[in-house]
C-alpha atoms as a PDB file:
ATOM      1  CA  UNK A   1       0.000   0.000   0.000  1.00  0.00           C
ATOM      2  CA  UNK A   2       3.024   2.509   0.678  1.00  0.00           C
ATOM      3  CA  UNK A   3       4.386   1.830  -2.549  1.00  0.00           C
ATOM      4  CA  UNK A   4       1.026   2.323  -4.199  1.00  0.00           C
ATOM      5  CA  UNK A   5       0.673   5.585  -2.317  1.00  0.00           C
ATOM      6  CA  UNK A   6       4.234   6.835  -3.497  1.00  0.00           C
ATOM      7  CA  UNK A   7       3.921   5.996  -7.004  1.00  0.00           C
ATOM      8  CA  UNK A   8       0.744   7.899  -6.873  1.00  0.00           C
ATOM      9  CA  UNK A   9       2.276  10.885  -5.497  1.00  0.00           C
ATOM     10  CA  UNK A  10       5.657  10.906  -7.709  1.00  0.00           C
ATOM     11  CA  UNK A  11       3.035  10.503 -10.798  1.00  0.00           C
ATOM     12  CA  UNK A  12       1.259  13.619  -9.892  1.00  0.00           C
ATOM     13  CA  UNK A  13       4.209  15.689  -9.033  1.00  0.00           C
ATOM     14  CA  UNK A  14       5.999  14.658 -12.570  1.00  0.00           C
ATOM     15  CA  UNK A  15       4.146  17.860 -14.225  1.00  0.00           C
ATOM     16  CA  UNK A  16       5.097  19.953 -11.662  1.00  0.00           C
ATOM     17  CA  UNK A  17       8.946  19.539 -12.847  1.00  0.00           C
ATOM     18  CA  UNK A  18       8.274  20.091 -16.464  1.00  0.00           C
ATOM     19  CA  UNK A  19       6.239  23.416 -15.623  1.00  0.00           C
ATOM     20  CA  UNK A  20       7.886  26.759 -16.678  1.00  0.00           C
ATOM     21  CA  UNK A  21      10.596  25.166 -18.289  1.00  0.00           C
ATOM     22  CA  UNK A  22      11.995  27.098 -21.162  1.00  0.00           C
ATOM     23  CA  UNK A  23      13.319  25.208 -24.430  1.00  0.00           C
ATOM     24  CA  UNK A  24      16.421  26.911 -25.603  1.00  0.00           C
ATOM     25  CA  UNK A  25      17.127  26.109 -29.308  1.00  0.00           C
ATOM     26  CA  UNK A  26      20.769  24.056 -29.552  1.00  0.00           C
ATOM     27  CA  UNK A  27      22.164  25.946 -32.869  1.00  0.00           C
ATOM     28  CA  UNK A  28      25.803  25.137 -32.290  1.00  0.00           C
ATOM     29  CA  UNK A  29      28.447  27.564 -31.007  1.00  0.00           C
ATOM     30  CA  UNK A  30      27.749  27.103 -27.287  1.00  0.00           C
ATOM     31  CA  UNK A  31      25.100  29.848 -27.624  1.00  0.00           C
ATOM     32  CA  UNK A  32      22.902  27.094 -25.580  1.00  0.00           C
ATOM     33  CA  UNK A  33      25.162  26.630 -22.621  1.00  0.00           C
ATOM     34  CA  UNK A  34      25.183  30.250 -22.470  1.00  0.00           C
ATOM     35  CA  UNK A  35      21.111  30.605 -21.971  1.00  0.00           C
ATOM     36  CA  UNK A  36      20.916  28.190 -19.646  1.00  0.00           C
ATOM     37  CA  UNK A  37      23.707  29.174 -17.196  1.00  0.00           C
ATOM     38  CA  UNK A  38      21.567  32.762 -17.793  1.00  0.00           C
ATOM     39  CA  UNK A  39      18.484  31.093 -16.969  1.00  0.00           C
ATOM     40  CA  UNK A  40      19.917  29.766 -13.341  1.00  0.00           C
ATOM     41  CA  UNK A  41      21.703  33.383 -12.949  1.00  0.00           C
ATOM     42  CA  UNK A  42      18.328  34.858 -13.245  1.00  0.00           C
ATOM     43  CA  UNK A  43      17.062  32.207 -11.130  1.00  0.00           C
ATOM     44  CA  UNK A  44      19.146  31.883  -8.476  1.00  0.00           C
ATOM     45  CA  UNK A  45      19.300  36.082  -8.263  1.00  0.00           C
ATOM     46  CA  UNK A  46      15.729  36.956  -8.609  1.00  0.00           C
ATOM     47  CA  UNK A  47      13.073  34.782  -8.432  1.00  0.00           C
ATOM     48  CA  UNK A  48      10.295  37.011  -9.122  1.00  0.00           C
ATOM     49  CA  UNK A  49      11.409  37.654 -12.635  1.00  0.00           C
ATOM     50  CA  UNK A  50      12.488  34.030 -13.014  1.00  0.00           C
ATOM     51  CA  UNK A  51       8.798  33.007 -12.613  1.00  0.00           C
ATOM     52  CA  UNK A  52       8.110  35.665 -15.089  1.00  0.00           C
ATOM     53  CA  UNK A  53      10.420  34.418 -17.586  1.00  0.00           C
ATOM     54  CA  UNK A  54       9.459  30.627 -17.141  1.00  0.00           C
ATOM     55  CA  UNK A  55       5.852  31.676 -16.928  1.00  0.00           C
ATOM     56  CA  UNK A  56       5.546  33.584 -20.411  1.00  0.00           C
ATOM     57  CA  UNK A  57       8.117  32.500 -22.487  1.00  0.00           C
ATOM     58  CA  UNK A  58       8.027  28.676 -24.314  1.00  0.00           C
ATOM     59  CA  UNK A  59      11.547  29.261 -25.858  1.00  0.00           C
ATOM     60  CA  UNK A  60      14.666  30.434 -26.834  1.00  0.00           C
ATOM     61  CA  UNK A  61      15.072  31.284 -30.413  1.00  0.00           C
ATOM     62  CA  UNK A  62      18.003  32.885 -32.244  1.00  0.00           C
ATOM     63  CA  UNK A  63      17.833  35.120 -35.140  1.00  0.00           C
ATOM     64  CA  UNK A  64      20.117  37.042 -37.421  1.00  0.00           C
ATOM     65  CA  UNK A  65      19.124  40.687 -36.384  1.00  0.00           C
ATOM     66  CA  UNK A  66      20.430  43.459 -34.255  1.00  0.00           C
ATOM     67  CA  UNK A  67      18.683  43.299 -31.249  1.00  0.00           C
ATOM     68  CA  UNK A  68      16.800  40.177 -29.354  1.00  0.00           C
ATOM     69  CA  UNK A  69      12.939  40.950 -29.216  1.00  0.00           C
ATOM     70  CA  UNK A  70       9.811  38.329 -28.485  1.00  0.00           C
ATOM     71  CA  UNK A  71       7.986  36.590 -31.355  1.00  0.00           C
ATOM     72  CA  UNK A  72       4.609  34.793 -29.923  1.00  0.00           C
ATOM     73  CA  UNK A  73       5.732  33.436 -26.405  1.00  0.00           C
ATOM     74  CA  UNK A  74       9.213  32.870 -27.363  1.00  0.00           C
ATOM     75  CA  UNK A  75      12.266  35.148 -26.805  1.00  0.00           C
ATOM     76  CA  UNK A  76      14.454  35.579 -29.514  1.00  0.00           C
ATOM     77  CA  UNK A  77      17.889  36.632 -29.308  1.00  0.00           C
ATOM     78  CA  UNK A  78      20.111  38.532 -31.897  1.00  0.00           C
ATOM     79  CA  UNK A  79      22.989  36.550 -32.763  1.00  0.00           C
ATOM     80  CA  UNK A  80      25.317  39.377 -31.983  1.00  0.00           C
ATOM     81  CA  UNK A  81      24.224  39.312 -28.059  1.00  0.00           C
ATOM     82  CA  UNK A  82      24.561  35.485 -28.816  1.00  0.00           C
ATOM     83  CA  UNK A  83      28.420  35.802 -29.437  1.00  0.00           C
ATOM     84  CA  UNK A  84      29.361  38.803 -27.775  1.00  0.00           C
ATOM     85  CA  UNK A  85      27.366  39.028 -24.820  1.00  0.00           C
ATOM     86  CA  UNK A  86      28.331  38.275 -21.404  1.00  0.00           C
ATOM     87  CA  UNK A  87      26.004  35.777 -19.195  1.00  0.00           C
ATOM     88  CA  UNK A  88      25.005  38.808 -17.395  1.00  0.00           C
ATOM     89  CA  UNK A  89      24.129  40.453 -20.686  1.00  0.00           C
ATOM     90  CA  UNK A  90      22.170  37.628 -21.662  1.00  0.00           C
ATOM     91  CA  UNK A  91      20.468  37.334 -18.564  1.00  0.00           C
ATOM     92  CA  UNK A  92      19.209  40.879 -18.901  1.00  0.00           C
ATOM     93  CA  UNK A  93      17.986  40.206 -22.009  1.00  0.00           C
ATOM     94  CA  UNK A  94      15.372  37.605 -20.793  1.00  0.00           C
ATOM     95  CA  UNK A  95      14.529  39.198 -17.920  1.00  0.00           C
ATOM     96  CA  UNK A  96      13.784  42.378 -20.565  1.00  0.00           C
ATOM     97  CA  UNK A  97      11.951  40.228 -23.005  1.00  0.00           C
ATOM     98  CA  UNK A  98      10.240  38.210 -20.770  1.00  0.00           C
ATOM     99  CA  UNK A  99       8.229  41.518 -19.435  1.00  0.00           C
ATOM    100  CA  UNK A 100       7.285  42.654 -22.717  1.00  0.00           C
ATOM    101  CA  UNK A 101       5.941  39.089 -22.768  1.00  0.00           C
ATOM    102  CA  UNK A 102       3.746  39.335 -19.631  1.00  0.00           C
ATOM    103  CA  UNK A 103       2.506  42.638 -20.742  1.00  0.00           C
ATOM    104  CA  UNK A 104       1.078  40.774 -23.930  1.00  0.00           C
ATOM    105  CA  UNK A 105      -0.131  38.608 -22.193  1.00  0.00           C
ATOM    106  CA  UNK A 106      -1.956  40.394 -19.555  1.00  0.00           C
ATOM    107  CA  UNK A 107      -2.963  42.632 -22.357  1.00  0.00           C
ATOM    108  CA  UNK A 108      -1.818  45.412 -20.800  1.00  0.00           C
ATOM    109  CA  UNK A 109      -1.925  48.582 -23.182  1.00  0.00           C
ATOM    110  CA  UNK A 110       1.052  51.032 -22.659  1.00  0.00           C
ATOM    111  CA  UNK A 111       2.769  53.052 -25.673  1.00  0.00           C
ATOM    112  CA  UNK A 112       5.733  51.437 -27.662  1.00  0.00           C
ATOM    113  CA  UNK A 113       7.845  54.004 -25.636  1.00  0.00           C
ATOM    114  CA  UNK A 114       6.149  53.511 -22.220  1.00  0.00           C
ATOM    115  CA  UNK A 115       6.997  49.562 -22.589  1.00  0.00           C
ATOM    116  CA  UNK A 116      10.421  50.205 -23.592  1.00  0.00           C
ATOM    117  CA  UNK A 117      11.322  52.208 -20.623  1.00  0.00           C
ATOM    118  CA  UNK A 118       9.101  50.278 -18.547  1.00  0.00           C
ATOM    119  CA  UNK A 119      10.805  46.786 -19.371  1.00  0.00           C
ATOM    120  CA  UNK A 120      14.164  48.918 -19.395  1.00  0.00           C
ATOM    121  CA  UNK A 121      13.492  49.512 -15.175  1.00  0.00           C
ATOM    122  CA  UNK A 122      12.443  46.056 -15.042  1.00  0.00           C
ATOM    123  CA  UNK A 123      15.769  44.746 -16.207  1.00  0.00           C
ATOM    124  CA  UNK A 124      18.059  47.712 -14.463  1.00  0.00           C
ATOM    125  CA  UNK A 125      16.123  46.386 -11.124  1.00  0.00           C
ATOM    126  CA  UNK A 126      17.628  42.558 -11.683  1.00  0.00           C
ATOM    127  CA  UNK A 127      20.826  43.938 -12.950  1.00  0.00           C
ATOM    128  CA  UNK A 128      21.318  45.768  -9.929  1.00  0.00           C
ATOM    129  CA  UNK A 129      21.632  42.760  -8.012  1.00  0.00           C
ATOM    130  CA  UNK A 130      23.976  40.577 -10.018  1.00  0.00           C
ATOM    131  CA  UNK A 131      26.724  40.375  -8.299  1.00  0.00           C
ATOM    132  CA  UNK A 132      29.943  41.793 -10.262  1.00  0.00           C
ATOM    133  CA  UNK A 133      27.474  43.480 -12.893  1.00  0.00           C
ATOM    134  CA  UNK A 134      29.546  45.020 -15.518  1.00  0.00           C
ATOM    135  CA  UNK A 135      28.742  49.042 -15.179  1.00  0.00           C
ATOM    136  CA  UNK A 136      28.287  49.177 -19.070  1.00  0.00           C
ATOM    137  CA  UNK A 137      25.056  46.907 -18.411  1.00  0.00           C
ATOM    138  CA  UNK A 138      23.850  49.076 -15.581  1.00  0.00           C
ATOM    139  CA  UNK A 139      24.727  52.532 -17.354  1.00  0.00           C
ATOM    140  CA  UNK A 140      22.636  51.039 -20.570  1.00  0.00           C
ATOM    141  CA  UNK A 141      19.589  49.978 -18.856  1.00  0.00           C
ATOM    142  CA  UNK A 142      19.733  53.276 -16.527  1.00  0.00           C
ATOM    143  CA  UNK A 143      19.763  55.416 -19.812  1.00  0.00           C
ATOM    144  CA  UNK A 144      16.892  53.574 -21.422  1.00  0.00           C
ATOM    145  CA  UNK A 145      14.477  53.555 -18.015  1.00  0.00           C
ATOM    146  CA  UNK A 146      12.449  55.739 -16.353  1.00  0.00           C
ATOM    147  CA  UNK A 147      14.464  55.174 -13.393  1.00  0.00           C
END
């Protein structure tokens, strides 16, 4: 009967470890690796806006462009940020994507501007708490905030 009542339990937690997972597209070059360790940055620094992130975003894309933006519920990042950018870059860039996500979501209505600045305080708020942040980051997302 304890057996029974175990294997019950383990099969209804199952979808509870497959919930807000976010599939990050493996196109070579390590760009992978370098989502997920920005996935458990964001997660292990704020968990607020990792629940955002896993709750509104399916996947990690990549696309030839020159900045990352969203496309239906997926994030998808410019190759440049894919090769240049730091983790901490990266993570910023979910945590900024992921908002304009939630927003859509929500259906919230705010101007193209508002949203930008908006998701711009969003991110400068998780920045500020990576440890070791590089000031370039922080000085980028202050200038593009209401902050």
């Amino acid at each position: 009967m304890y057996i029974k009542n175990a294997l019950i339990g383990l099969l209804l937690f199952i979808p509870l470890l497959s919930f807000g997972q976010v599939k990050v597209d493996d196109v070579g070059d390590g760009w992978k690796a370098k989502v997920d360790s920005a996935i458990r940055l964001i997660k292990v620094t704020d968990a607020k806006k990792y629940n955002v992130l896993t709750q509104n975003c399916a996947s990690v894309k990549f696309w030839i462009g020159k900045f990352s933006t969203t496309e239906d519920s997926s994030i998808l990042i410019s190759s440049f940020e894919a090769t240049h950018g730091s983790i901490n870059d990266i993570a910023a860039c979910l945590v900024h994507e992921s908002l304009h996500l939630h927003i859509k979501n929500k259906k919230v209505y705010m101007t193209a501007k508002d949203e930008e600045e908006f998701c711009y305080a969003y991110e400068l708020d998780f920045l500020r708490k990576v440890p070791g942040c590089e000031q370039w980051l922080l000085d980028h997302a202050l200038d593009h905030s209401k902050d």
